[in-house]
N, C-alpha and C. Protein backbone atom coordinates (compact mmCIF):
# COMPACT_ATOMS: atom_id res chain seq x y z
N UNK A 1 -37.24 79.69 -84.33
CA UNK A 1 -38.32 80.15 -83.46
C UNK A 1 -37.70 80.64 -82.15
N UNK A 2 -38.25 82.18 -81.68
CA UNK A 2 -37.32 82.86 -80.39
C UNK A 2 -37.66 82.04 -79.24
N UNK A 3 -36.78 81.65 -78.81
CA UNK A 3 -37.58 80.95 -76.74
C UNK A 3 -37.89 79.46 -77.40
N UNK A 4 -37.50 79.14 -78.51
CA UNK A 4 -38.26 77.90 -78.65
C UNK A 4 -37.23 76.51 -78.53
N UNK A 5 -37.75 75.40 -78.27
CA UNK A 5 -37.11 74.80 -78.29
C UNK A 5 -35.27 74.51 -79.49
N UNK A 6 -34.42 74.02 -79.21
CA UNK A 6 -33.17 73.86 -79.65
C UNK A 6 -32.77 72.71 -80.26
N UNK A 7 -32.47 72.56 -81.40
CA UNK A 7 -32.49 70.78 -81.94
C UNK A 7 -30.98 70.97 -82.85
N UNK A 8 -30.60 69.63 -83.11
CA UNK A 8 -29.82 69.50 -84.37
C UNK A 8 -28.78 70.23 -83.77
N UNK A 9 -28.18 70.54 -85.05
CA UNK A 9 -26.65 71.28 -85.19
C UNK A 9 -26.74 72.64 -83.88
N UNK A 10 -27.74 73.15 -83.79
CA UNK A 10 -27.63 74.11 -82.91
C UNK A 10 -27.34 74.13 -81.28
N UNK A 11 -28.05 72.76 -80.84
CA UNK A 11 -27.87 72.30 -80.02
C UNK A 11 -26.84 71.86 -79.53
N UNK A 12 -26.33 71.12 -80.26
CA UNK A 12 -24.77 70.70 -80.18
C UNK A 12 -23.74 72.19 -80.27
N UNK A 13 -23.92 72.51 -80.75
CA UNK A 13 -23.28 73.77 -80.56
C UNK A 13 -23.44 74.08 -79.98
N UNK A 14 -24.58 74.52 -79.29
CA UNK A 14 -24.56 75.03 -77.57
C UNK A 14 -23.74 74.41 -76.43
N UNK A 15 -24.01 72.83 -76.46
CA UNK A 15 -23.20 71.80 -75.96
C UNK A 15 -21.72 72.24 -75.85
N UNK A 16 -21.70 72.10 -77.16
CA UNK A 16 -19.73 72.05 -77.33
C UNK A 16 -19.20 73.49 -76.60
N UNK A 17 -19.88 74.81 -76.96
CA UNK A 17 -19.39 76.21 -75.86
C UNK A 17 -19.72 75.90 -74.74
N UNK A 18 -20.75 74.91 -74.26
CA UNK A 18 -20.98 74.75 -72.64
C UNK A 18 -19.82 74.18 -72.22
N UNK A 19 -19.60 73.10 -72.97
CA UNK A 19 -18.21 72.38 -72.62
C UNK A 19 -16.95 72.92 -72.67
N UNK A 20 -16.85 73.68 -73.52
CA UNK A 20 -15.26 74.51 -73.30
C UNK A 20 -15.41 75.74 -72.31
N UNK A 21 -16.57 76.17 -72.32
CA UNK A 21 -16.53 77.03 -71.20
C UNK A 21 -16.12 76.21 -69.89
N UNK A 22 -16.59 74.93 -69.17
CA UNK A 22 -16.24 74.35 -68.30
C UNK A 22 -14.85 74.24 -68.28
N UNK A 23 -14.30 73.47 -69.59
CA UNK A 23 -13.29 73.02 -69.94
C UNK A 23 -12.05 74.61 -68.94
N UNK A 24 -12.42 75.61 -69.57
CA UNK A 24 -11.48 76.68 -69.48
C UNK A 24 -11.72 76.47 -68.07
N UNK A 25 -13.06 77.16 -67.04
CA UNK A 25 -13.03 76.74 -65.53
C UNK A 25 -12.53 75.66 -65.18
N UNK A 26 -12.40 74.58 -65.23
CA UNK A 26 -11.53 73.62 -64.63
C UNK A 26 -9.95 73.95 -64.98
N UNK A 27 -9.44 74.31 -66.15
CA UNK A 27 -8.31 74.65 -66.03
C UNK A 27 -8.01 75.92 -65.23
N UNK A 28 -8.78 76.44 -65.16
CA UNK A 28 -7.86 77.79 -64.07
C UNK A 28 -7.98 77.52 -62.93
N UNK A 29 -9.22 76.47 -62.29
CA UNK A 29 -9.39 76.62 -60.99
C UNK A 29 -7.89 75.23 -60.88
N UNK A 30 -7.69 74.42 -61.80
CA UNK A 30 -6.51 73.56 -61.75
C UNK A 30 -5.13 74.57 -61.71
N UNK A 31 -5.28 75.19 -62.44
CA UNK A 31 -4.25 76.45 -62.68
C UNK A 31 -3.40 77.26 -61.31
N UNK A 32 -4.56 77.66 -60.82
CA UNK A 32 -4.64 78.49 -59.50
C UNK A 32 -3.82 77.14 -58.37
N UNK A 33 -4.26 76.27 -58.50
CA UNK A 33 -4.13 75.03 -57.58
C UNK A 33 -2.53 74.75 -58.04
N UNK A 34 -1.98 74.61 -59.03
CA UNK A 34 -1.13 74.39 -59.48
C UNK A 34 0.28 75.51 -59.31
N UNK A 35 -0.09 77.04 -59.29
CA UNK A 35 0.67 77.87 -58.92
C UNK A 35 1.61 77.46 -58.02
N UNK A 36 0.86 76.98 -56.85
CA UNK A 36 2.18 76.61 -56.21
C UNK A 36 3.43 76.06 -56.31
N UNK A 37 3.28 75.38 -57.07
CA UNK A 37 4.12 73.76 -57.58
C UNK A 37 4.86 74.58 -58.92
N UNK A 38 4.58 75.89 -59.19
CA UNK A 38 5.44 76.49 -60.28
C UNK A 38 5.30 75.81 -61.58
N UNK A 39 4.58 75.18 -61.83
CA UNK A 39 4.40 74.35 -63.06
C UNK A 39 3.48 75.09 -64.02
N UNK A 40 4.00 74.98 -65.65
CA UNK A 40 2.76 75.99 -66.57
C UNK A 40 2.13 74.54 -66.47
N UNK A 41 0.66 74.71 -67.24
CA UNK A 41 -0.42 73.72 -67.57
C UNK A 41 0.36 72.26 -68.20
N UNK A 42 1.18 72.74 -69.49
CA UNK A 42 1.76 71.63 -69.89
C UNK A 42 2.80 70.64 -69.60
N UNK A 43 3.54 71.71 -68.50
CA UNK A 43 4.43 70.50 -67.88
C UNK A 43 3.22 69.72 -66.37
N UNK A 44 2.19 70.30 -66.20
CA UNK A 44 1.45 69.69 -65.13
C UNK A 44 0.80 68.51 -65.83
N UNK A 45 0.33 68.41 -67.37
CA UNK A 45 -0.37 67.53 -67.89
C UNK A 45 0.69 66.64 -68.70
N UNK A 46 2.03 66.96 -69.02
CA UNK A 46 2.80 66.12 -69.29
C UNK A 46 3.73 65.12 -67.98
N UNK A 47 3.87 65.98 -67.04
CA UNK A 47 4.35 65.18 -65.25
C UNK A 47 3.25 64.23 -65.09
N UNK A 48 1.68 64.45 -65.47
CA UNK A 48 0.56 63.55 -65.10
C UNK A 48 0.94 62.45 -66.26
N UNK A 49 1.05 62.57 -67.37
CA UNK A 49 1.18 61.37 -68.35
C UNK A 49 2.62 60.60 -67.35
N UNK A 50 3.58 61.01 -68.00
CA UNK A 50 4.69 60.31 -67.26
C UNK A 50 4.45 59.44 -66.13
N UNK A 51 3.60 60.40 -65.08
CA UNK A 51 3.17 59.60 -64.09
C UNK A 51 2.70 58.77 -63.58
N UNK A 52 1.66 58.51 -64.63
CA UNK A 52 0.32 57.69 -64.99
C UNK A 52 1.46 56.32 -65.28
N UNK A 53 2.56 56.44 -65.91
CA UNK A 53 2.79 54.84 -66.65
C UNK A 53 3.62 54.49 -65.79
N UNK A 54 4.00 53.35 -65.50
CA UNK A 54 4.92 52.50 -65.12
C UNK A 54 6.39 52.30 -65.39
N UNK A 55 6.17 52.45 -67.18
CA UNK A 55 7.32 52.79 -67.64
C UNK A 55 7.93 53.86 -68.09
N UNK A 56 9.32 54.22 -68.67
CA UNK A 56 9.21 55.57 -69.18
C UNK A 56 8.74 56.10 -70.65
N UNK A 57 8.52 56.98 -70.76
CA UNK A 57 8.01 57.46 -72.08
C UNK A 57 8.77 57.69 -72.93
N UNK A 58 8.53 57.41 -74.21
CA UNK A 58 9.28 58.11 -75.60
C UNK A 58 8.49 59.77 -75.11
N UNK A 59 9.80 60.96 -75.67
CA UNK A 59 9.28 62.45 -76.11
C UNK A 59 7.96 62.20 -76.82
N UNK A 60 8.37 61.91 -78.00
CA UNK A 60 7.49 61.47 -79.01
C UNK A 60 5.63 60.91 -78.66
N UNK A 61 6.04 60.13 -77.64
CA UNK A 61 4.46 59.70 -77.12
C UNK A 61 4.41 60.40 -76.11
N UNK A 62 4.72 61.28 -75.59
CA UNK A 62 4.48 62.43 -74.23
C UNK A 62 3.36 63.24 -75.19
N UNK A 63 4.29 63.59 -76.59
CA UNK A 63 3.96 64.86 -77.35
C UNK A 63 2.51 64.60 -78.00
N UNK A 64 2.08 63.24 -78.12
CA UNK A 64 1.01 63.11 -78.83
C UNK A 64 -0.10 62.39 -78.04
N UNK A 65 0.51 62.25 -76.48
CA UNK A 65 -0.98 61.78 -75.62
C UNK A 65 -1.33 63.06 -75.09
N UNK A 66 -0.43 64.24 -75.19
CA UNK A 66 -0.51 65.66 -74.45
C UNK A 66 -1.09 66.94 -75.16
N UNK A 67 -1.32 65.96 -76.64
CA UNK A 67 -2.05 66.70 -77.72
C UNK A 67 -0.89 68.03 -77.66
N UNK A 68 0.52 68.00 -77.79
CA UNK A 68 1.29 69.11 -78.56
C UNK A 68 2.52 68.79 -79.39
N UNK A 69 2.84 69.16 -80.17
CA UNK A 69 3.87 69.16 -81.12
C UNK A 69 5.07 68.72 -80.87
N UNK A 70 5.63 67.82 -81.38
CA UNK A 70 7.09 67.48 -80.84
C UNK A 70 7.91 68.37 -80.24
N UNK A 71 8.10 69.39 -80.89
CA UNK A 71 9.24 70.08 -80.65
C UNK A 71 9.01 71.34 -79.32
N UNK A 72 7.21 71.35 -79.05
CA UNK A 72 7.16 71.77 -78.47
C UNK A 72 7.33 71.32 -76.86
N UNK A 73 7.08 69.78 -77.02
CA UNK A 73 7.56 68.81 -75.32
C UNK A 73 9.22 69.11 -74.98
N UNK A 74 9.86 69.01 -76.25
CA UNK A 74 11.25 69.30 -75.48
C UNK A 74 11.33 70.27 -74.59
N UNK A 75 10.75 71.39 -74.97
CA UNK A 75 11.07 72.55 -74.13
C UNK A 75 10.32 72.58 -72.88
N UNK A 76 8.86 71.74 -73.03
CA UNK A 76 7.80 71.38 -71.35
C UNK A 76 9.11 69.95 -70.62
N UNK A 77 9.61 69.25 -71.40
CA UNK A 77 10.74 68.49 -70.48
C UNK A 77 11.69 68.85 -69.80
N UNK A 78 12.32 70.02 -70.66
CA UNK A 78 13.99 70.67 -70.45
C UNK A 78 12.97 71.35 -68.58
N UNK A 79 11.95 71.77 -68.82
CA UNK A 79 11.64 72.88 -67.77
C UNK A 79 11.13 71.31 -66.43
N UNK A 80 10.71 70.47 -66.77
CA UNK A 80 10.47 69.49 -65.56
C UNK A 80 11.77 69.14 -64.81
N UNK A 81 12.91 68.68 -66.39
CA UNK A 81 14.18 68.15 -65.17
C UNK A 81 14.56 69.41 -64.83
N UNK A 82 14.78 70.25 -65.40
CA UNK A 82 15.00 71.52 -64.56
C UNK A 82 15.01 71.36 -63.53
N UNK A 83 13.20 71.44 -62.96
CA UNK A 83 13.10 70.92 -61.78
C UNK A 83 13.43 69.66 -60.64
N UNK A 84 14.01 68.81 -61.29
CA UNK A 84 14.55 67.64 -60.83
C UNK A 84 13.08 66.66 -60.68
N UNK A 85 11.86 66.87 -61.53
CA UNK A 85 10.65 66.03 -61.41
C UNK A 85 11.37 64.72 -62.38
N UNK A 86 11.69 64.87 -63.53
CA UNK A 86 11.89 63.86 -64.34
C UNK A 86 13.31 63.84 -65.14
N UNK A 87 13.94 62.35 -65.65
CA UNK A 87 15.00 62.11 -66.35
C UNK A 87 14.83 62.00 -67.57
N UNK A 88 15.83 62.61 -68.85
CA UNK A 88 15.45 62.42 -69.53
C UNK A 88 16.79 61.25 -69.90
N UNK A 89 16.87 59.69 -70.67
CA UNK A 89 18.01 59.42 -70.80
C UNK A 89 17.64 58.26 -72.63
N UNK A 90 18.81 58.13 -73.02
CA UNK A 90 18.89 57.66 -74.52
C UNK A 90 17.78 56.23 -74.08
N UNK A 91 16.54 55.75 -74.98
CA UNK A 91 15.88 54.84 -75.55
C UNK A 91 16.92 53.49 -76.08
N UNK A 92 17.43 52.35 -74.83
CA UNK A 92 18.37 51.54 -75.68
C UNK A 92 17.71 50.76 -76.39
N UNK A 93 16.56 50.67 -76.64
CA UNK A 93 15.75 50.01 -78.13
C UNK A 93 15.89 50.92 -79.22
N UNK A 94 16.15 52.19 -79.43
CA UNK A 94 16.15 53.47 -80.28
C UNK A 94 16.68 54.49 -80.55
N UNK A 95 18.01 54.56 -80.04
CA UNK A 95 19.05 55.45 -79.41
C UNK A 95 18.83 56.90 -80.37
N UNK A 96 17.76 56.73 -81.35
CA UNK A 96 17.36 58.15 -81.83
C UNK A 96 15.95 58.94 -80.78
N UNK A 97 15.96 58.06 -80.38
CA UNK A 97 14.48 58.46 -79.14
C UNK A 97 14.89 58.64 -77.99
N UNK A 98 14.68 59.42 -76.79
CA UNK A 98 14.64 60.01 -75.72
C UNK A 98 13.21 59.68 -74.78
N UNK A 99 13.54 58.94 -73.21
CA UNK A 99 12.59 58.54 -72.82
C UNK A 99 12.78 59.39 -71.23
N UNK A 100 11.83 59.31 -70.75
CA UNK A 100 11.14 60.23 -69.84
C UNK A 100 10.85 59.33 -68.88
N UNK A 101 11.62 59.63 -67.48
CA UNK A 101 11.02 58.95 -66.57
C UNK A 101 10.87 59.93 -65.23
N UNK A 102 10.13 59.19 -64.18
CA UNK A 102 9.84 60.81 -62.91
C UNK A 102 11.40 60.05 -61.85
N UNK A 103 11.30 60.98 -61.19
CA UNK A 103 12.37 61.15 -60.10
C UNK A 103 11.44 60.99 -58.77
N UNK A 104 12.31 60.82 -57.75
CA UNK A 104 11.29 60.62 -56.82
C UNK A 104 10.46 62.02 -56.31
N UNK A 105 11.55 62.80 -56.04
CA UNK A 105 10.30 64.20 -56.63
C UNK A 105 9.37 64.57 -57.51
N UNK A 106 9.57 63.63 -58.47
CA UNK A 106 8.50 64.01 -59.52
C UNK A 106 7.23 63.18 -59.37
N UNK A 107 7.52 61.77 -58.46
CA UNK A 107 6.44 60.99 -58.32
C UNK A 107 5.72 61.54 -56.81
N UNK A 108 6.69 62.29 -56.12
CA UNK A 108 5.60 63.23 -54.98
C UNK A 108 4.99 64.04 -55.57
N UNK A 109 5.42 65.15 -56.23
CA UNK A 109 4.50 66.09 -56.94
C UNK A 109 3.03 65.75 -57.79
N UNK A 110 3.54 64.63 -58.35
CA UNK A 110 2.58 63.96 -59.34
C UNK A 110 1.45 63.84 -58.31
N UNK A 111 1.26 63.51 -57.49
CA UNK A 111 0.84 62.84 -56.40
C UNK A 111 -0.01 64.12 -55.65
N UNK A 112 0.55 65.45 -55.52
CA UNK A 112 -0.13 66.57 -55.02
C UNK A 112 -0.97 67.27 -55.96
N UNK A 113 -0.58 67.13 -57.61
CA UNK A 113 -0.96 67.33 -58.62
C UNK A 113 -2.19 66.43 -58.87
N UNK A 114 -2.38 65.68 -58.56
CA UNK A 114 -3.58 64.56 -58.75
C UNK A 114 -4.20 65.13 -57.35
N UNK A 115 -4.45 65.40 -56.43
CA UNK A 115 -5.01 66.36 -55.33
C UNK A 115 -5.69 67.32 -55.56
N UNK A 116 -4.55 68.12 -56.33
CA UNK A 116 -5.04 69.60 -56.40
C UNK A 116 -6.06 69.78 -57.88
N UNK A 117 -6.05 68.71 -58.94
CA UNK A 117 -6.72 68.59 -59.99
C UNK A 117 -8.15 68.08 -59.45
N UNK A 118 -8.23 67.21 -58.24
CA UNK A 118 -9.74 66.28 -57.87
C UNK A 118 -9.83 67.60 -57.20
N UNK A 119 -9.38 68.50 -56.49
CA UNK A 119 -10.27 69.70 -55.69
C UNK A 119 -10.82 70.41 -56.48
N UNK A 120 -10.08 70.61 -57.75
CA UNK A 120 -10.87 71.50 -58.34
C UNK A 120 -11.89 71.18 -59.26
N UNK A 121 -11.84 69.92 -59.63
CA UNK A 121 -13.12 69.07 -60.00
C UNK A 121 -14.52 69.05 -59.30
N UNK A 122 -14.06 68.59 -58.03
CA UNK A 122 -14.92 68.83 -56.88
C UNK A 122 -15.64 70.01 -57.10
N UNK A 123 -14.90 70.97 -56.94
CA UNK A 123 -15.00 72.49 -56.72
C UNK A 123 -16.16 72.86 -57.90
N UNK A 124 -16.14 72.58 -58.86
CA UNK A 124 -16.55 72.57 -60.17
C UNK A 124 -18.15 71.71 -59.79
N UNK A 125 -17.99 70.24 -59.92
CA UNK A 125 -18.76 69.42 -60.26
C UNK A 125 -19.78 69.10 -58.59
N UNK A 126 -19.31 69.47 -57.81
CA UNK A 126 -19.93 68.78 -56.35
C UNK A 126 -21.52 69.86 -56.68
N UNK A 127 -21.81 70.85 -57.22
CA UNK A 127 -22.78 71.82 -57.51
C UNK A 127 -24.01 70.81 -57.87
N UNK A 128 -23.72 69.63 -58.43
CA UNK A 128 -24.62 68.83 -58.82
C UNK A 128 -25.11 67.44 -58.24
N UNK A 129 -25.97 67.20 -57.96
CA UNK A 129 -26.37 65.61 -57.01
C UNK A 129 -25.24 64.75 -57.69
N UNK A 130 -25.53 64.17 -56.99
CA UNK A 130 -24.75 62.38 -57.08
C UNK A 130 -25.37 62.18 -58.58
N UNK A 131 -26.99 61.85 -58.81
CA UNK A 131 -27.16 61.45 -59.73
C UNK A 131 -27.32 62.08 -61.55
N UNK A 132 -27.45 63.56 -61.34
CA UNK A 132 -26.63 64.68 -62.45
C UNK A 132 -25.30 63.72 -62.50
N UNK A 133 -24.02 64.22 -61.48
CA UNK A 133 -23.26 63.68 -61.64
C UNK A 133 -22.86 62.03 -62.76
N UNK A 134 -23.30 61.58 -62.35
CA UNK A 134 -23.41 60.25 -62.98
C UNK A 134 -24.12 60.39 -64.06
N UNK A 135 -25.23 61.14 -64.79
CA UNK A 135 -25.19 61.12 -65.64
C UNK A 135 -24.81 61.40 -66.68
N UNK A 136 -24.34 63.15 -66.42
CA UNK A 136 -22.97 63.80 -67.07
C UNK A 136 -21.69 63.04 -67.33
N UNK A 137 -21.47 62.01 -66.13
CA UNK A 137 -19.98 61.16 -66.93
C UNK A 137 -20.52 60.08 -67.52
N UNK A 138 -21.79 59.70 -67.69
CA UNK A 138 -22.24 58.58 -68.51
C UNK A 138 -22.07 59.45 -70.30
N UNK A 139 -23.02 60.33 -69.77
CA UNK A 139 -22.84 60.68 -71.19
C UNK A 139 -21.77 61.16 -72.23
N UNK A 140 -20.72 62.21 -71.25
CA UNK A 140 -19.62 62.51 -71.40
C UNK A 140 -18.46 61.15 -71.77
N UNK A 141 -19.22 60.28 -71.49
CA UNK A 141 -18.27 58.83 -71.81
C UNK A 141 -18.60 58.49 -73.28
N UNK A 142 -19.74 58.47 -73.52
CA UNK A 142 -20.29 58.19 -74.58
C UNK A 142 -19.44 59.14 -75.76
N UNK A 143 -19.69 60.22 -75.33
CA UNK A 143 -19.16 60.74 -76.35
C UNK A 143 -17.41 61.02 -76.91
N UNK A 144 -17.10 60.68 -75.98
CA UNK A 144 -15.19 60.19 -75.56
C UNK A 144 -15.25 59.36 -76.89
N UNK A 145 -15.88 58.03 -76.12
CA UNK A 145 -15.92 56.78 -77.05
C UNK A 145 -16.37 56.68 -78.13
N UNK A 146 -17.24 57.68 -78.77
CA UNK A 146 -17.20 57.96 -80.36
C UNK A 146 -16.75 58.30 -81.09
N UNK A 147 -16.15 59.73 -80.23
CA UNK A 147 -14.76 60.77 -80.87
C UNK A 147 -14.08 60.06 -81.29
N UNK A 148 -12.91 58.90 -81.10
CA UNK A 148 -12.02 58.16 -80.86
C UNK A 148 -12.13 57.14 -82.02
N UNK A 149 -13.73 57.04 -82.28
CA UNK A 149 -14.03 55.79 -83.54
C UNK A 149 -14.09 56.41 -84.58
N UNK A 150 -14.62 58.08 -84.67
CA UNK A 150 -14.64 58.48 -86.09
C UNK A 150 -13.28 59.04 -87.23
N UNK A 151 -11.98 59.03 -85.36
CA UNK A 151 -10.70 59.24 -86.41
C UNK A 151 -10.60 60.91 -86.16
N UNK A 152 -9.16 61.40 -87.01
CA UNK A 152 -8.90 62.74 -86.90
C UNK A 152 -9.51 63.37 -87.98
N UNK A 153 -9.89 64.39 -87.23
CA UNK A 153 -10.44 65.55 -88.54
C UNK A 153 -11.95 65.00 -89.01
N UNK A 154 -12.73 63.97 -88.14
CA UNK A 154 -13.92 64.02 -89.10
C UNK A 154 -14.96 64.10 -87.64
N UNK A 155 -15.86 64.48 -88.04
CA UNK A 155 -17.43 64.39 -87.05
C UNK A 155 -18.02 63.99 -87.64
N UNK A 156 -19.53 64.16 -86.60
CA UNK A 156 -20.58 62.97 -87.02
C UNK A 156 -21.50 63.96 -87.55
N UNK A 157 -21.63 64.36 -88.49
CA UNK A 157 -22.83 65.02 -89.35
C UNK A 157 -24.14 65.19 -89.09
N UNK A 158 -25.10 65.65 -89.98
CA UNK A 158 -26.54 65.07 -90.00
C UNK A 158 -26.54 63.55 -89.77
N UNK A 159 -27.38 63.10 -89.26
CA UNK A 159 -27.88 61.77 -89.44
C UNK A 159 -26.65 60.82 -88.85
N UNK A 160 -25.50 61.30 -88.20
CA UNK A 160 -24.56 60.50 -88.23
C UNK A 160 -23.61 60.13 -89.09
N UNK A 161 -23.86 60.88 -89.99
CA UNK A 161 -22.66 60.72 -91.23
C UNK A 161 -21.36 61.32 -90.70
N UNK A 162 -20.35 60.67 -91.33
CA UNK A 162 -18.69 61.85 -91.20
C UNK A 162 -18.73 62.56 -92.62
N UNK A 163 -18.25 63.56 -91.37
CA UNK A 163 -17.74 64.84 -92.57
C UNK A 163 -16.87 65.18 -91.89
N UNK A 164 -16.22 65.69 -92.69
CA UNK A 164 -14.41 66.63 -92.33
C UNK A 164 -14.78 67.90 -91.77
N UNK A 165 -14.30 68.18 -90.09
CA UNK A 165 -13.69 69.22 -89.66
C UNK A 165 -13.56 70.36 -90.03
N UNK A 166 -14.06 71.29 -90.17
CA UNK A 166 -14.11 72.33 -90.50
C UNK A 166 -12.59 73.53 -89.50
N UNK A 167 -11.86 73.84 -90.07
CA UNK A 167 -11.26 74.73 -89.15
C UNK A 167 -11.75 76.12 -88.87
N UNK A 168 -11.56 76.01 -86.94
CA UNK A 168 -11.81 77.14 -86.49
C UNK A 168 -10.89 77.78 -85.93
């Protein structure tokens, strides 16, 4: 029905392009913010993992909290120490593994990088009251926390059922 209300699968589909459309605006306005600091996207979101822990990282778990391919972090690492942000040195629990730690430059940057990511959040999200706000990360939580229970490759169907992923 034209103009008419939106339900079901369609809806959600509207949802999910609303969301990657955001998704893409927050990365460029992060992007733009980030220019300075010479960093592509993935060494900015792999410097933030590193950063985030205490300890250092296996490659291996950089590559799969950063959602990219093994072989593709070596080359977002080789370009951080480059920069003198992070070390890479032998795993003595694993001496086949390589662990990742920041430098003290890398824990300043991290640090301007977490700045320049909340401005552009801001930048993005301040458009909406306090209480939009809060409800968008209520719900946006919700749905984090489901993703996560149904596993890789499946969604929640009609009715809540899983079904397998369709590739797009």
């Amino acid at each position: 029905m034209p103009g008419g209300p939106v339900g079901g699968d369609e809806l959600a589909t509207q949802i999910g392009e609303s969301v990657a459309r955001l998704s893409r605006r927050l990365r460029a306005g992060s992007a733009r913010l980030l220019a300075p600091f010479g960093l592509t996207d993935a060494q900015a979101r792999a410097l933030r993992m590193v950063g985030r822990n205490r300890v250092p990282l296996r490659m291996s778990e950089i590559a799969r909290r950063i959602q990219i391919v093994p072989r593709s972090v070596t080359t977002v690492i080789e370009g951080l120490e480059a920069k003198g942000l992070v070390l890479r040195e032998i795993d003595p629990e694993d001496r086949r593994s390589t662990l990742v730690r920041m430098t003290e430059a890398g824990t300043r940057l991290y640090s301007e990088i977490g700045r320049a990511r909340d401005a552009a959040a801001v930048d993005l999200f301040s458009r909406l009251s306090p209480t939009d706000q809060a409800a968008l990360r209520s719900l946006l939580g919700t749905v984090e926390a489901t993703d996560g229970q149904l596993g890789a490759g499946a969604s929640a169907g009609p009715a809540g059922k899983r079904t397998k992923a369709r590739g797009r």
